[in-house]
Protein backbone atom coordinates (compact mmCIF):
# COMPACT_ATOMS: atom_id res chain seq x y z
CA UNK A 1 -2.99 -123.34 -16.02
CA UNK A 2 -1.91 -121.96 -19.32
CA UNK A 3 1.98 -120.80 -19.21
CA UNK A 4 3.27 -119.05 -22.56
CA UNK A 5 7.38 -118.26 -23.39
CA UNK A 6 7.52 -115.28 -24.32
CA UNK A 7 10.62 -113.83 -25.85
CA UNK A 8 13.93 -115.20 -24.64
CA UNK A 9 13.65 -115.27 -21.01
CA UNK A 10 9.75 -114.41 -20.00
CA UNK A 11 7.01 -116.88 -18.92
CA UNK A 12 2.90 -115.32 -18.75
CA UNK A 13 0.74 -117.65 -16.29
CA UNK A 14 -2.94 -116.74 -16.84
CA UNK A 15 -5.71 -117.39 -14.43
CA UNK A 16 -8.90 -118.06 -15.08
CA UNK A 17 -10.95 -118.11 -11.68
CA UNK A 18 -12.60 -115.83 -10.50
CA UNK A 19 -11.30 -114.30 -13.93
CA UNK A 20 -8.93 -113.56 -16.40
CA UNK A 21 -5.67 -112.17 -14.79
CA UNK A 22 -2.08 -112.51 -15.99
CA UNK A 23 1.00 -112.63 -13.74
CA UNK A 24 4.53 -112.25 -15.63
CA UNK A 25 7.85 -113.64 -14.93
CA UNK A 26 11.42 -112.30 -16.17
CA UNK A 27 13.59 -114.80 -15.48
CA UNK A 28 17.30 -112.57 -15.52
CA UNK A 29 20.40 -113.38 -15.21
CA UNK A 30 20.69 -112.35 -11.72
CA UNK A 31 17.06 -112.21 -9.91
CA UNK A 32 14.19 -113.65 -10.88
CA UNK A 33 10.90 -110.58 -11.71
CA UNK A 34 7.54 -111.63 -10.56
CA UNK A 35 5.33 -109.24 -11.89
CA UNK A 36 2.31 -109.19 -9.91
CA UNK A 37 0.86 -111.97 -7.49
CA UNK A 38 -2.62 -112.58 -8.04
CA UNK A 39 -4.83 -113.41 -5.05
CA UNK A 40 -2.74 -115.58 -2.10
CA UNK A 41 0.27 -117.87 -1.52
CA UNK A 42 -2.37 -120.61 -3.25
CA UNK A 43 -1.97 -119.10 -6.61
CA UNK A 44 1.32 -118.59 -6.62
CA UNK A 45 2.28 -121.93 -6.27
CA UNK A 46 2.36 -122.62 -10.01
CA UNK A 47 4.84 -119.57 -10.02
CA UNK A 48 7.54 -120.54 -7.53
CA UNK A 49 6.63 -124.36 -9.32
CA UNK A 50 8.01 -123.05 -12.73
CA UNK A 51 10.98 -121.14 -10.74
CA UNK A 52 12.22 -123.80 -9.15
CA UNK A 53 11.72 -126.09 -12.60
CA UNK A 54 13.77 -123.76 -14.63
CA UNK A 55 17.04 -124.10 -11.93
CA UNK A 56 16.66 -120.66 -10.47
CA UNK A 57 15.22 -121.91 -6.80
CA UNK A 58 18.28 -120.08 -5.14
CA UNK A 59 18.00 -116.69 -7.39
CA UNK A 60 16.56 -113.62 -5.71
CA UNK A 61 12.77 -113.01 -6.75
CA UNK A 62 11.87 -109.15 -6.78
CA UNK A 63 8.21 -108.91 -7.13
CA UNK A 64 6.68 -105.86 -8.73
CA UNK A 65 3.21 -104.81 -7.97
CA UNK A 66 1.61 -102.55 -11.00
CA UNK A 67 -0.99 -101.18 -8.29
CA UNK A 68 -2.71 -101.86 -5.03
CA UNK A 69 -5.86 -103.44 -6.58
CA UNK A 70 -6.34 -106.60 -4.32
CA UNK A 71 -5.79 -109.49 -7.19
CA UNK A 72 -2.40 -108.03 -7.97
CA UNK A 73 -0.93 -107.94 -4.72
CA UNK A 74 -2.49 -110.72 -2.45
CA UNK A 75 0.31 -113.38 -3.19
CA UNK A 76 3.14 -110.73 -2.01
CA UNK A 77 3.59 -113.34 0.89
CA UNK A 78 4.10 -116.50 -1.16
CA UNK A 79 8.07 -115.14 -1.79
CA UNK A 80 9.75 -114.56 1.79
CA UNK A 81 12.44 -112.13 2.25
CA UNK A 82 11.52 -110.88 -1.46
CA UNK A 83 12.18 -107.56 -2.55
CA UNK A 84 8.52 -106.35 -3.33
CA UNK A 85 8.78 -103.32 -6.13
CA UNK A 86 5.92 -100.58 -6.14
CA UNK A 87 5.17 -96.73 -5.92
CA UNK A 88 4.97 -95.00 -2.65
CA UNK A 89 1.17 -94.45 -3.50
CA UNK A 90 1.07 -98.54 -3.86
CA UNK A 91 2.52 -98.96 -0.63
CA UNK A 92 0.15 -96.18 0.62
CA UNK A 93 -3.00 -97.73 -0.38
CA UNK A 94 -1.95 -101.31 0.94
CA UNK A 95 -1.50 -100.07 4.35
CA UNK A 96 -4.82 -97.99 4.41
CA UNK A 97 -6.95 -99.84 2.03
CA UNK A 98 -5.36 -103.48 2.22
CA UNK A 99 -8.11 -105.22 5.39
CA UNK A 100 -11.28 -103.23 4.00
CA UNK A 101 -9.93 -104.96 0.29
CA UNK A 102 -9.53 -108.25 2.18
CA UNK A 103 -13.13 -108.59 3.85
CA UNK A 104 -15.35 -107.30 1.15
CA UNK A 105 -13.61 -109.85 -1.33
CA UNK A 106 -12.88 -112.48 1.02
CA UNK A 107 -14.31 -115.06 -1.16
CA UNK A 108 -11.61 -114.59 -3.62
CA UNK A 109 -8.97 -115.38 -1.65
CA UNK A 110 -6.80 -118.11 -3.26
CA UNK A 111 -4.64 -120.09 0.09
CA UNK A 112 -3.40 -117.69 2.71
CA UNK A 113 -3.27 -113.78 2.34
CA UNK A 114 -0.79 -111.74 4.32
CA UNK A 115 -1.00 -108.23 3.56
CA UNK A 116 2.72 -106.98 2.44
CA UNK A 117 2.90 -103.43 0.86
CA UNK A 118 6.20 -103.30 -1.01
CA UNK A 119 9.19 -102.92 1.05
CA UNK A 120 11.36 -101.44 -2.43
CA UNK A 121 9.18 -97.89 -3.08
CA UNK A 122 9.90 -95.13 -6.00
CA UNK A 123 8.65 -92.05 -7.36
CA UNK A 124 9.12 -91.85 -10.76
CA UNK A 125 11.18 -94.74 -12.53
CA UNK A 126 13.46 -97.72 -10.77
CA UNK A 127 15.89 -99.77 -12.58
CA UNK A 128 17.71 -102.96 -12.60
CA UNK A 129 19.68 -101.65 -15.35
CA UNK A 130 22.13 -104.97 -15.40
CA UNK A 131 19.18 -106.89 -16.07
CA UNK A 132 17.46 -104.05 -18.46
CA UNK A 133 14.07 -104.25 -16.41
CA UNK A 134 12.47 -100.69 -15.87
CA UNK A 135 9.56 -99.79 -13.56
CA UNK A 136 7.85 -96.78 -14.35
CA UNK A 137 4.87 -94.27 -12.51
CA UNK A 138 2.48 -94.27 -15.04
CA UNK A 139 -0.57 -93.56 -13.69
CA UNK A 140 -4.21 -94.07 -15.15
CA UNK A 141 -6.15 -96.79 -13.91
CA UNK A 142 -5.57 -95.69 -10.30
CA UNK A 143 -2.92 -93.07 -8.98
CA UNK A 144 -0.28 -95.63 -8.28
CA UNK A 145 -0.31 -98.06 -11.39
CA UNK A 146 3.13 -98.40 -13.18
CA UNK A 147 4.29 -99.86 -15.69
CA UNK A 148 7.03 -102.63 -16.12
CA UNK A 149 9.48 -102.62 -19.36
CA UNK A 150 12.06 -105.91 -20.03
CA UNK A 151 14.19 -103.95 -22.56
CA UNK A 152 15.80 -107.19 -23.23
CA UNK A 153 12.93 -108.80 -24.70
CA UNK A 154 11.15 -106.12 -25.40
CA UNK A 155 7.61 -106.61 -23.14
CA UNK A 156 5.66 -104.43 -21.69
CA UNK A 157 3.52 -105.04 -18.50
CA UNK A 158 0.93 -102.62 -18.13
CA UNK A 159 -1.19 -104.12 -15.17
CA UNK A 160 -4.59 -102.70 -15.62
CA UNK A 161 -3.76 -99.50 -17.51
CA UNK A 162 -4.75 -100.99 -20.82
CA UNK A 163 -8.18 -103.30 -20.67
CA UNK A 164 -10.83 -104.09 -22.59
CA UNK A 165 -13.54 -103.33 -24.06
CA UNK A 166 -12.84 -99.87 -22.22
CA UNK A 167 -10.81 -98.68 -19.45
CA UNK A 168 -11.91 -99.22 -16.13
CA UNK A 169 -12.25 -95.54 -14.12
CA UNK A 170 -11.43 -95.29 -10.69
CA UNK A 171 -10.83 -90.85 -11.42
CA UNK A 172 -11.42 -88.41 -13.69
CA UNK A 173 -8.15 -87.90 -14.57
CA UNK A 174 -8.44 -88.08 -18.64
CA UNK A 175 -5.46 -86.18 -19.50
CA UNK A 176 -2.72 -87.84 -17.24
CA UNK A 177 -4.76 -91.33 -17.88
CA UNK A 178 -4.19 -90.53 -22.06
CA UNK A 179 -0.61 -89.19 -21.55
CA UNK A 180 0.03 -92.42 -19.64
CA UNK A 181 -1.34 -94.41 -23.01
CA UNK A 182 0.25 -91.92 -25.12
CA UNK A 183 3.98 -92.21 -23.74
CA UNK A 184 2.99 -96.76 -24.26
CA UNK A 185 3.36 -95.46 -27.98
CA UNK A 186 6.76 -94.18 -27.69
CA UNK A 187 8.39 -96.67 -26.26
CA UNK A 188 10.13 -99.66 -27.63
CA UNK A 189 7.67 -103.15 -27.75
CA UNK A 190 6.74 -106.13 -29.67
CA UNK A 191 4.23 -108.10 -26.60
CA UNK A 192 2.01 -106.08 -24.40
CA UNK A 193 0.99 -107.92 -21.13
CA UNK A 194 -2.27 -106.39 -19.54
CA UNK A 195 -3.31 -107.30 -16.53
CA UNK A 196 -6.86 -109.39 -17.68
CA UNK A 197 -6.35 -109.77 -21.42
CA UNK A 198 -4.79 -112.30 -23.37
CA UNK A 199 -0.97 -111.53 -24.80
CA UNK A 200 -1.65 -108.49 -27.22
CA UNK A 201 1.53 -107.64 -29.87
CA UNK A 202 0.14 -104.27 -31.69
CA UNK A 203 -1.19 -100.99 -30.24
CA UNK A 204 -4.49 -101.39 -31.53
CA UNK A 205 -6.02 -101.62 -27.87
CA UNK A 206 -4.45 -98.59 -26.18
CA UNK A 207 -5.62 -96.97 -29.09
CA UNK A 208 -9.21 -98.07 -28.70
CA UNK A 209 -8.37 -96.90 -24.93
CA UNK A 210 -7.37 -93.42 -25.63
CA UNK A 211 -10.20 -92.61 -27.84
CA UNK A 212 -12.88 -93.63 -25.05
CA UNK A 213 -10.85 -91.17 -22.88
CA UNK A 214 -10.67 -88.32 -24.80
CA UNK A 215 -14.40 -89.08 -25.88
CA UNK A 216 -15.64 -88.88 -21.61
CA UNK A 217 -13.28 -85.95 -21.38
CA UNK A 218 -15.24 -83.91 -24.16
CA UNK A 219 -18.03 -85.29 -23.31
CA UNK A 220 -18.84 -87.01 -26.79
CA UNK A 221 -19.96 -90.24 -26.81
CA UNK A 222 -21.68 -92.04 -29.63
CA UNK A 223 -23.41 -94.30 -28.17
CA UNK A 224 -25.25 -96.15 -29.83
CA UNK A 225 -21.45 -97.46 -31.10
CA UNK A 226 -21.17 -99.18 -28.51
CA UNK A 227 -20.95 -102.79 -28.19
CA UNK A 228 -23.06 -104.39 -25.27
CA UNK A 229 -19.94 -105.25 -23.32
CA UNK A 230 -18.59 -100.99 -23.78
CA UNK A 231 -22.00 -99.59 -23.08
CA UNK A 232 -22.26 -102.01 -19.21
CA UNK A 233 -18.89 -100.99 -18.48
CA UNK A 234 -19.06 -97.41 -19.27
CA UNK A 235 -22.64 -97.40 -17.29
CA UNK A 236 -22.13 -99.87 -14.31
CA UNK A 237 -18.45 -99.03 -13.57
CA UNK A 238 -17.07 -96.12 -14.62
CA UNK A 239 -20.29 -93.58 -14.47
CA UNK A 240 -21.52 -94.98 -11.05
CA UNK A 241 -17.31 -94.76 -9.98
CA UNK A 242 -16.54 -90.94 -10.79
CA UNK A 243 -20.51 -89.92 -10.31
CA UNK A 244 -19.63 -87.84 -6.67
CA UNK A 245 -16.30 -86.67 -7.79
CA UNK A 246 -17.85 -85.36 -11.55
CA UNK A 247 -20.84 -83.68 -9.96
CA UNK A 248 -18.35 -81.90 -7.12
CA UNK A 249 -16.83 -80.68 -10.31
CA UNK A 250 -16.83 -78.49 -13.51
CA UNK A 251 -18.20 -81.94 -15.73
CA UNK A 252 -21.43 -81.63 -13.35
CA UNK A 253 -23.82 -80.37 -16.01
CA UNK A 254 -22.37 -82.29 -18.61
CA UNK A 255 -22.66 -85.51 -16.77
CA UNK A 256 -26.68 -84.17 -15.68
CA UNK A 257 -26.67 -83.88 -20.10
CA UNK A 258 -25.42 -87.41 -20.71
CA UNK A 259 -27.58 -89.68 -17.94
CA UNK A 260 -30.43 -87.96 -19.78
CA UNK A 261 -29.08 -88.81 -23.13
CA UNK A 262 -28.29 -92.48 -21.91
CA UNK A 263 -32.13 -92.24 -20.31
CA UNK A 264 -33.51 -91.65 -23.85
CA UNK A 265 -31.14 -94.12 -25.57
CA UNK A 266 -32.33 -96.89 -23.06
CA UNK A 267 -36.28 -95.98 -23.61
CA UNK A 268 -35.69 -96.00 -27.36
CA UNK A 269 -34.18 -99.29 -27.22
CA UNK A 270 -36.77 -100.99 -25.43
CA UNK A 271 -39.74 -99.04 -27.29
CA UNK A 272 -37.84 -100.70 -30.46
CA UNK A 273 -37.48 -104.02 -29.30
């Protein structure tokens, strides 16, 4: 289980099974930030392993959930009486999504799963200012993702908002999605903690990010740019994702315009090959 220092006080544990996904600790001078918990009281166990290893066994954890995507929230159960950090739209979609989300991925459960929503819920921003740790609504990937800041050390946890090759679309909301990317520019960083990429220290993804979006929000695409990764993602995730809500909306012709443009640019490529 690779576990990297970051900075003076933070620790990243990747996973690697069923894939890539990073959970982030803060360890502060008085409470202990868990930032996001992976898929069961299983996984964790390396977590609350390296808490109790550094002397901080007795320190209050506060766990902070970037979104309600299942593999960030299942291990919300591992830390008892824990104050559990997310946006009212987080807790929302726990509650009403949380058993579908269990059953249809059931077979990435990791240990026990108890479904706990966050019991600590904000609109906009909520601080531990003693400790310099910021959450922020910054939403993008889904409604409710936000974003965690350790001002201290100067990381920022972005959960899913940043990803490669290209973002992963649950709505077609480009502008809010690129202001969310945009505002990631502003602030003050040196390591950038996504929630399935490896540790990234420049601004060279959210970059790559924001062009894709403002590319599907005019509606031009070069395609043939694309790397074979890009092209499957764009394709098998994010056009088959927003296809009902684009063509109940005012992109419906030019989403009609680009299937027929990817049609042609598939039957070109296997005439040529």
């Amino acid at each position: 289980m690779p576990i990297k220092r970051i900075g003076s006080r933070g620790a990243l544990v990747s996973f690697n099974d069923p894939f890539y996904t990073n959970v982030y600790i803060i360890f502060g001078d008085e409470h202990v930030f868990v930032l996001d918990t992976f898929l069961g009281n299983d996984s964790m166990e390396v977590v609350k392993q390296l808490i109790r290893e550094e002397g901080y066994a007795q320190t209050p954890v506060v766990v902070f959930n970037s979104h309600a995507d299942y593999d960030h929230y299942w291990g919300n159960s591992a830390f008892e009486g824990a104050t559990i950090v997310g946006h009212v739209f987080c807790k929302e979609r726990v509650l009403n999504e949380g058993k579908t989300s269990l059953t249809k991925y059931a077979d990435h459960q990791k240990g026990n799963v108890q479904l706990v929503p966050p019991n600590q819920t904000f609109q906009e921003t909520f601080s531990f200012n003693g400790e310099q740790v910021k959450f922020i609504h910054s939403p993008g990937h889904t409604r409710d993702s936000s974003t965690c800041i350790d001002e201290r050390d100067g990381v920022l946890f972005v959960g899913d908002n940043v990803e490669s090759p290209i973002p992963y679309l649950n709505h077609a909301n480009f502008d809010e999605y690129v202001r969310t990317l945009k505002s990631y520019l502003n602030l003050d960083w040196r390591y950038l903690v996504t929630g399935h990429d490896p540790l990234l220290v420049n601004s060279e993804l959210i970059e790559r990010n924001i062009r894709y979006l403002l590319g599907f929000r005019e509606w031009s695409f070069d395609i043939e740019s694309f790397s074979a990764a890009e092209l499957h993602r764009h394709v098998e995730n994010n056009l088959k994702t927003l296809n009902d809500e684009l063509m109940g909306s005012k992109h419906r012709q030019a989403l009609i315009q680009h299937l027929e443009e990817l049609r042609d640019y598939s039957l070109h490529s296997i005439s040529e090959s």
